[in-house]
N, C-alpha and C. Protein backbone atom coordinates (compact mmCIF):
# COMPACT_ATOMS: atom_id res chain seq x y z
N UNK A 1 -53.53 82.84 4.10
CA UNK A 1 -53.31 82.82 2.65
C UNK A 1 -52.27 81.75 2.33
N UNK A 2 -52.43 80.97 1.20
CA UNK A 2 -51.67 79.49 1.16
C UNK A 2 -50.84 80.32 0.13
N UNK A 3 -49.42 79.63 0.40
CA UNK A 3 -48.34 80.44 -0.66
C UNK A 3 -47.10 79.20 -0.97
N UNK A 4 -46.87 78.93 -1.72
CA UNK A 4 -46.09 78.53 -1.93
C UNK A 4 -45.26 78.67 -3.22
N UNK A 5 -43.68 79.30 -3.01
CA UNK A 5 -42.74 79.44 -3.93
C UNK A 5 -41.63 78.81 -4.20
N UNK A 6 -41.63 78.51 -5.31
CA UNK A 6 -40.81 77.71 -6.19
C UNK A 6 -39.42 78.22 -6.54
N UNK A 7 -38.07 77.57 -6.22
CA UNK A 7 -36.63 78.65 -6.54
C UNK A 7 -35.75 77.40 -7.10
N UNK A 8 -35.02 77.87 -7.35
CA UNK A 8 -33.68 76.76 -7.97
C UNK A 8 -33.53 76.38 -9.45
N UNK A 9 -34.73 76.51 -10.32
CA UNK A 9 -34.26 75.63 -11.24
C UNK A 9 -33.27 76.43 -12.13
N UNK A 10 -33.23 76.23 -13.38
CA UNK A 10 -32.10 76.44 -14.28
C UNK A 10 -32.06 75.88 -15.48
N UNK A 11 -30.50 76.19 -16.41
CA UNK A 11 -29.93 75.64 -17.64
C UNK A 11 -29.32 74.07 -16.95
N UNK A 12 -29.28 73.45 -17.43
CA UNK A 12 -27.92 72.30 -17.31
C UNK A 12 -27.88 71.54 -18.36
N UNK A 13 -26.95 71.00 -18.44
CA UNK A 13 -26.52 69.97 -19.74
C UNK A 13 -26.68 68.41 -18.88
N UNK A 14 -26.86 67.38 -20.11
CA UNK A 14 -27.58 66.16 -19.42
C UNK A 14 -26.92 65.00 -18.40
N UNK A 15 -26.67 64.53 -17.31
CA UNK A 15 -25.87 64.79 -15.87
C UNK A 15 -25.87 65.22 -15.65
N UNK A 16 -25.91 66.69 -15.26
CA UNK A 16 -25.92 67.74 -14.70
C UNK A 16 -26.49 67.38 -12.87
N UNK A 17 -26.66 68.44 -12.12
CA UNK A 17 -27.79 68.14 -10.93
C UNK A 17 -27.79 69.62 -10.80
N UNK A 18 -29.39 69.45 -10.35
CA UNK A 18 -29.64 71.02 -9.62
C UNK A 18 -30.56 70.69 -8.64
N UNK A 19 -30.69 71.69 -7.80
CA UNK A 19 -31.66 71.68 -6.46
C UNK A 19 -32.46 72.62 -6.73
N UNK A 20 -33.75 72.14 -5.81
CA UNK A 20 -35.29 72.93 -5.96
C UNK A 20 -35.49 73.15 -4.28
N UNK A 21 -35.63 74.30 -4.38
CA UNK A 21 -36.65 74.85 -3.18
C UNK A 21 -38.02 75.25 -3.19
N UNK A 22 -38.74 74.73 -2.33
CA UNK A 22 -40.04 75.02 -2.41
C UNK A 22 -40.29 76.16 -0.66
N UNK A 23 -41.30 76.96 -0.90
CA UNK A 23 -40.84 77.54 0.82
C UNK A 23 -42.86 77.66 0.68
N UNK A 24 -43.11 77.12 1.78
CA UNK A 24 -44.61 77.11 1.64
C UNK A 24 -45.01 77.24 3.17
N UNK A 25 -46.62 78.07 3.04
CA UNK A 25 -47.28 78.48 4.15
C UNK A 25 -47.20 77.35 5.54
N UNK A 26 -46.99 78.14 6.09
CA UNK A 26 -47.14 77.08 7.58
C UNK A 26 -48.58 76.25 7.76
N UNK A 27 -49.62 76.88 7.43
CA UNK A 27 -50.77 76.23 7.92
C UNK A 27 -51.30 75.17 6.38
N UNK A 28 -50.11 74.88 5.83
CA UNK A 28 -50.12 73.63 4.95
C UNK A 28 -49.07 73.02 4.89
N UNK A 29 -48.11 73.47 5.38
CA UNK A 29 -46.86 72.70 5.15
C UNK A 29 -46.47 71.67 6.40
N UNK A 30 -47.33 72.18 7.55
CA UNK A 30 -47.45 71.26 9.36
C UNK A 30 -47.96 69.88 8.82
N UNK A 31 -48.82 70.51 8.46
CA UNK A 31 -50.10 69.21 8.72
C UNK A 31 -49.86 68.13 7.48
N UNK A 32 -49.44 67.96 6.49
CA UNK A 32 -49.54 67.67 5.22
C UNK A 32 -48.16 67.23 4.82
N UNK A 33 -47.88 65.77 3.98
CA UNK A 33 -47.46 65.11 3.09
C UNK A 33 -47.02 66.30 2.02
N UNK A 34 -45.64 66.48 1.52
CA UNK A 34 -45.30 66.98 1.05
C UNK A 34 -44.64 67.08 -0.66
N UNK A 35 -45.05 67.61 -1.80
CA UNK A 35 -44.76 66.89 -2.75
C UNK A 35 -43.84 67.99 -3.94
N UNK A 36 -43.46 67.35 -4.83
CA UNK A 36 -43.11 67.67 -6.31
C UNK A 36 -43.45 67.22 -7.29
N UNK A 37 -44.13 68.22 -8.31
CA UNK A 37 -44.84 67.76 -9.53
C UNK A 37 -43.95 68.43 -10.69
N UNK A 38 -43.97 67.95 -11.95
CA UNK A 38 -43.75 69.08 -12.66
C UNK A 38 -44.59 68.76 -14.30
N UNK A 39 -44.73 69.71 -15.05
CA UNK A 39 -45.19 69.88 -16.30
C UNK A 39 -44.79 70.02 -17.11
N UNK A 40 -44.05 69.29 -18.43
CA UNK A 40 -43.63 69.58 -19.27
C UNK A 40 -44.43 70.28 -20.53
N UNK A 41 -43.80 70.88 -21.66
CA UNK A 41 -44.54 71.49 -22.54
C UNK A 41 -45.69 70.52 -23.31
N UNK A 42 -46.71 70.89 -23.28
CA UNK A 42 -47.68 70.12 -23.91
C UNK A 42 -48.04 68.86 -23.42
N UNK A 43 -47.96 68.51 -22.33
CA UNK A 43 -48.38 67.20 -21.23
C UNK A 43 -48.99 68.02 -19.89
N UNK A 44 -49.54 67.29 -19.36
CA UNK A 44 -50.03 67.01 -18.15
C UNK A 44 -48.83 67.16 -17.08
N UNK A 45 -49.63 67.76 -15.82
CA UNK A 45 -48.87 67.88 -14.96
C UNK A 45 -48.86 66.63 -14.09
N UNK A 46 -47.83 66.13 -14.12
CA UNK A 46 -46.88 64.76 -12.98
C UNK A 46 -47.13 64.98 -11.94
N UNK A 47 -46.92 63.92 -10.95
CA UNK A 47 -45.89 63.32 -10.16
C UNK A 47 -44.52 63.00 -9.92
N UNK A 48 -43.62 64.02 -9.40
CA UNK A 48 -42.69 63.51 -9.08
C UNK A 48 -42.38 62.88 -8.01
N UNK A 49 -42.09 63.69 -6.77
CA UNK A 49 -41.78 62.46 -5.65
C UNK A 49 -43.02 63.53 -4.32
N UNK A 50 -42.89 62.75 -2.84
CA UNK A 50 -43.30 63.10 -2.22
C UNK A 50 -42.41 62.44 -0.94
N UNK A 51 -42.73 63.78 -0.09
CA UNK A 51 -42.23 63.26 1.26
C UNK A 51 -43.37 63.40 2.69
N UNK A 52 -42.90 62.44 3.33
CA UNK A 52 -44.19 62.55 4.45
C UNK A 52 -44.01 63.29 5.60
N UNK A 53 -45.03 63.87 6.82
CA UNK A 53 -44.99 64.34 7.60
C UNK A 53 -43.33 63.89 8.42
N UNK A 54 -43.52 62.48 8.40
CA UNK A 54 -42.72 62.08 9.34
C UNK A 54 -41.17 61.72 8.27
N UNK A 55 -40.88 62.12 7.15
CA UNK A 55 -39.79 62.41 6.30
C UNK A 55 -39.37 61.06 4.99
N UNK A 56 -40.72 60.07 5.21
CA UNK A 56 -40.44 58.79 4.43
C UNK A 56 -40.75 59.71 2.65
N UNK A 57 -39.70 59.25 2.22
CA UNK A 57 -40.58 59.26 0.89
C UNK A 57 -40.63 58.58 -0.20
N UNK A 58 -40.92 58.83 -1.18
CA UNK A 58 -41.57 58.25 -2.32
C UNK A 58 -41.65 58.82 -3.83
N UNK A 59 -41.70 58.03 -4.67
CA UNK A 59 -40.95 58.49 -6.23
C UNK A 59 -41.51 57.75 -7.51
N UNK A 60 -41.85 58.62 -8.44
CA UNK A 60 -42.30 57.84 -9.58
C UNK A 60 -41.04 57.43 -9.99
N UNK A 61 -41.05 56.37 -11.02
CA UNK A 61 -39.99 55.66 -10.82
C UNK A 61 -38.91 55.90 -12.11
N UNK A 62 -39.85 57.18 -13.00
CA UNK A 62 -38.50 57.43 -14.18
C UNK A 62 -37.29 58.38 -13.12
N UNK A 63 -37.99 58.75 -11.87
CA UNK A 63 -36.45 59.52 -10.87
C UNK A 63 -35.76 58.75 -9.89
N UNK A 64 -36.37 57.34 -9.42
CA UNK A 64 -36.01 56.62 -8.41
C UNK A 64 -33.84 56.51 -8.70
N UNK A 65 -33.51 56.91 -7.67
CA UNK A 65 -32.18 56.43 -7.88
C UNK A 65 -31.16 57.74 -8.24
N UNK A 66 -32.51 58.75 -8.60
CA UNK A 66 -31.73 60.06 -9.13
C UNK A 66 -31.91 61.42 -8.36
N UNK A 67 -33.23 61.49 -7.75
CA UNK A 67 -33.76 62.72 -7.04
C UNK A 67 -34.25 62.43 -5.93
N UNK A 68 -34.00 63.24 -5.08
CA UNK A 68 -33.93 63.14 -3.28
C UNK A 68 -34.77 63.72 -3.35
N UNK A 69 -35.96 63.93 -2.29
CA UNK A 69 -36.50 65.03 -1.61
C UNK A 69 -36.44 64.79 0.05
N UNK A 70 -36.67 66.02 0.40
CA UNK A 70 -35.95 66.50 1.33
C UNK A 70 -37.10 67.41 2.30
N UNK A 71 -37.35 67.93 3.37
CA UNK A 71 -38.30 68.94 4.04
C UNK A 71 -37.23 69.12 5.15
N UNK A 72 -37.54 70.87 5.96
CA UNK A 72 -37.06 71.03 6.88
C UNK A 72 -38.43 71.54 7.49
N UNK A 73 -38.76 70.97 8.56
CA UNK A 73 -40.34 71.58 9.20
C UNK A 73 -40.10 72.67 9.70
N UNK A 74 -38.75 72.73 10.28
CA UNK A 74 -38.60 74.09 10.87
C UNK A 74 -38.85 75.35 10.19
N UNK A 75 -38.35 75.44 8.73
CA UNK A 75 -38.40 76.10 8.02
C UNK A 75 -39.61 76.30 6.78
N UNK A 76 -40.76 75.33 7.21
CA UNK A 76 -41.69 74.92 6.22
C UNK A 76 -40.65 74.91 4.77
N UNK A 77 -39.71 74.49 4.70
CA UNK A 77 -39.75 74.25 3.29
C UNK A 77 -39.01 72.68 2.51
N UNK A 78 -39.32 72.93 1.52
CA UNK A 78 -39.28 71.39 0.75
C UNK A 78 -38.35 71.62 -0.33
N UNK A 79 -37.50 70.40 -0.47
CA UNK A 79 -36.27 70.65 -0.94
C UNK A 79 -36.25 69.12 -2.36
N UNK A 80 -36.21 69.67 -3.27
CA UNK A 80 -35.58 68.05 -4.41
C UNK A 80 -34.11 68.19 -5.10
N UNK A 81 -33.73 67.35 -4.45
CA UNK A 81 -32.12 67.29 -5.39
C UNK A 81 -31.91 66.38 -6.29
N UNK A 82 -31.81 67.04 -7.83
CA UNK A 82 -32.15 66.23 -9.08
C UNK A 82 -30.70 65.93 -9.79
N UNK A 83 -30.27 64.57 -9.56
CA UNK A 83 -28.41 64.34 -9.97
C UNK A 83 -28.92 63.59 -11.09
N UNK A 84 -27.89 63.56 -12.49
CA UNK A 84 -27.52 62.90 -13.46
C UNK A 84 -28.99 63.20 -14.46
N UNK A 85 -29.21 64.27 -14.49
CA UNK A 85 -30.39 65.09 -15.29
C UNK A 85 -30.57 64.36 -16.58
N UNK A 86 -31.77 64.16 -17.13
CA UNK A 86 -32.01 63.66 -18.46
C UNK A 86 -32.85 64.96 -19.26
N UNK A 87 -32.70 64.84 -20.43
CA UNK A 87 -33.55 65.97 -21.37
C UNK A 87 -35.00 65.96 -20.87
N UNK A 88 -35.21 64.74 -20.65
CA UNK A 88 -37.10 64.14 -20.43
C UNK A 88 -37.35 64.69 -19.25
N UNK A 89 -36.32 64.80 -18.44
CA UNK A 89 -36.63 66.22 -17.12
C UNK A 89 -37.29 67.36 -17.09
N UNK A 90 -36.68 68.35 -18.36
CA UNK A 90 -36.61 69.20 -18.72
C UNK A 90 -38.76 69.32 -18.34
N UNK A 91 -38.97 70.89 -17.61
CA UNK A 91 -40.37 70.62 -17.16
C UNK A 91 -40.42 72.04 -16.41
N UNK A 92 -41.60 72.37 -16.03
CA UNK A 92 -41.69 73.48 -14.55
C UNK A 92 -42.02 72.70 -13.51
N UNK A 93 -41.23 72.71 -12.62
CA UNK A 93 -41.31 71.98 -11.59
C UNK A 93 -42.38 72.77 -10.59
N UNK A 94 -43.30 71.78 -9.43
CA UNK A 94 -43.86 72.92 -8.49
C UNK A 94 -44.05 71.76 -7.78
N UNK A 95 -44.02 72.55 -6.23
CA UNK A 95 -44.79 72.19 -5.11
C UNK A 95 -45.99 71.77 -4.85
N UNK A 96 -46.46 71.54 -3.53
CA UNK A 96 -47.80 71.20 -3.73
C UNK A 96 -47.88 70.54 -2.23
N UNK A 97 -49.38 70.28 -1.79
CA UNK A 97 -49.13 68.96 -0.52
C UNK A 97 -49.69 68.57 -1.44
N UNK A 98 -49.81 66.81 -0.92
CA UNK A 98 -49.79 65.38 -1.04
C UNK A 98 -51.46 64.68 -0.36
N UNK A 99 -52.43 64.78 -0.87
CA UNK A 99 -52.69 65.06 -2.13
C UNK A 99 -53.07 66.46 -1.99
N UNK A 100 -52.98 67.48 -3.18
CA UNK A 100 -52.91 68.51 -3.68
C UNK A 100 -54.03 69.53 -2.81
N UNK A 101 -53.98 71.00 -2.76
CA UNK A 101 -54.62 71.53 -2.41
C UNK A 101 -56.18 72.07 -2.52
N UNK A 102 -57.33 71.75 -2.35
CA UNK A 102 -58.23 71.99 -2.30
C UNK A 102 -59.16 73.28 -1.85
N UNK A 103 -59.88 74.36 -2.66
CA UNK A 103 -59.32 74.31 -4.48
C UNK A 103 -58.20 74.65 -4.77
N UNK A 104 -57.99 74.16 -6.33
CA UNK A 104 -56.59 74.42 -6.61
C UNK A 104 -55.46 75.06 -6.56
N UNK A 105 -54.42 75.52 -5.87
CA UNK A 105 -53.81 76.59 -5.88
C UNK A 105 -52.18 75.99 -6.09
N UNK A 106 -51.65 77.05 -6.81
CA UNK A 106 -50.27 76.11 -7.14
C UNK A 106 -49.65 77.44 -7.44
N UNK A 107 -47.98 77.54 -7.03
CA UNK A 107 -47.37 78.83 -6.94
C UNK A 107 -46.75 78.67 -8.38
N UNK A 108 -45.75 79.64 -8.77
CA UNK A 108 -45.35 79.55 -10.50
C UNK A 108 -44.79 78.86 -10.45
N UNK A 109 -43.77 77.64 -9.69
CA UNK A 109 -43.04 76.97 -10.38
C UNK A 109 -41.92 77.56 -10.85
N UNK A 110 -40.67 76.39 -10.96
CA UNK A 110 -39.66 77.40 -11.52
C UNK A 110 -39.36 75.94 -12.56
N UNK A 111 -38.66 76.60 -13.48
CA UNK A 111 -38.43 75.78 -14.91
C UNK A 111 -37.12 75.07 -14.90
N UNK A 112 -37.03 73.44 -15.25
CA UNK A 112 -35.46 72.92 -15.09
C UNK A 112 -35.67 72.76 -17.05
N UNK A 113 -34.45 73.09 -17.43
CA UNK A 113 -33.74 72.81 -18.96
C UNK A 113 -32.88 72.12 -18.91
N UNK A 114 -32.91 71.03 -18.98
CA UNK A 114 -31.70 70.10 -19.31
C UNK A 114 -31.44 69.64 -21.07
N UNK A 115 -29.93 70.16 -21.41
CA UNK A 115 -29.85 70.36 -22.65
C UNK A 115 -28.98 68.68 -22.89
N UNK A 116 -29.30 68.24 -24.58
CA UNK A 116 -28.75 66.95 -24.12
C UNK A 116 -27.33 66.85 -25.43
């Protein structure tokens, strides 16, 4: 059963930083490119960054410079650390592999508010 849960987000005011945990099934989290998306109200769900098996990663570029991601394999889980927060952040963030799971499955997500 593929699972993956979403923890960390929060309130913050704009700078702010908060961290995201993602903790996802072993028999997707081994094999698979690892990512962060999130959805803001009334848009489409993003791209945020992704990290690879082997820990390179990669970033759309309104976060380049601002948000880390991070994996511990040991622990199947996936980590984004989001510094100097903008309102346009503000979103439900979620997990996912890279590219996405087939069929769709996506855990709730947890919600970042950045107030400005």
């Amino acid at each position: 059963q593929v699972q993956l849960v979403e923890s960390g987000g929060g309130l913050v005011q704009a700078g702010g930083s908060l961290g995201l945990s993602c903790a996802a099934s072993g028999s997707i989290f081994r094999g698979n490119s690892m990512g962060w998306y999130r959805q803001a109200p009334g848009k489409q769900r993003e791209f945020v960054a992704l990290i690879t098996i082997g820990g390179s990663p990669n970033y759309r570029d309104s976060v380049k410079g601002r948000f880390t991601i991070s994996r511990d394999n040991a622990k199947n889980t996936v980590y984004l650390q989001m510094n100097s927060l903008k309102p346009e952040d503000t979103a439900v963030y979620y997990c996912n592999t890279v590219p996405t799971i087939s069929p769709p499955t996506w855990g709730q997500g947890t919600q970042v508010t950045v107030s400005s």
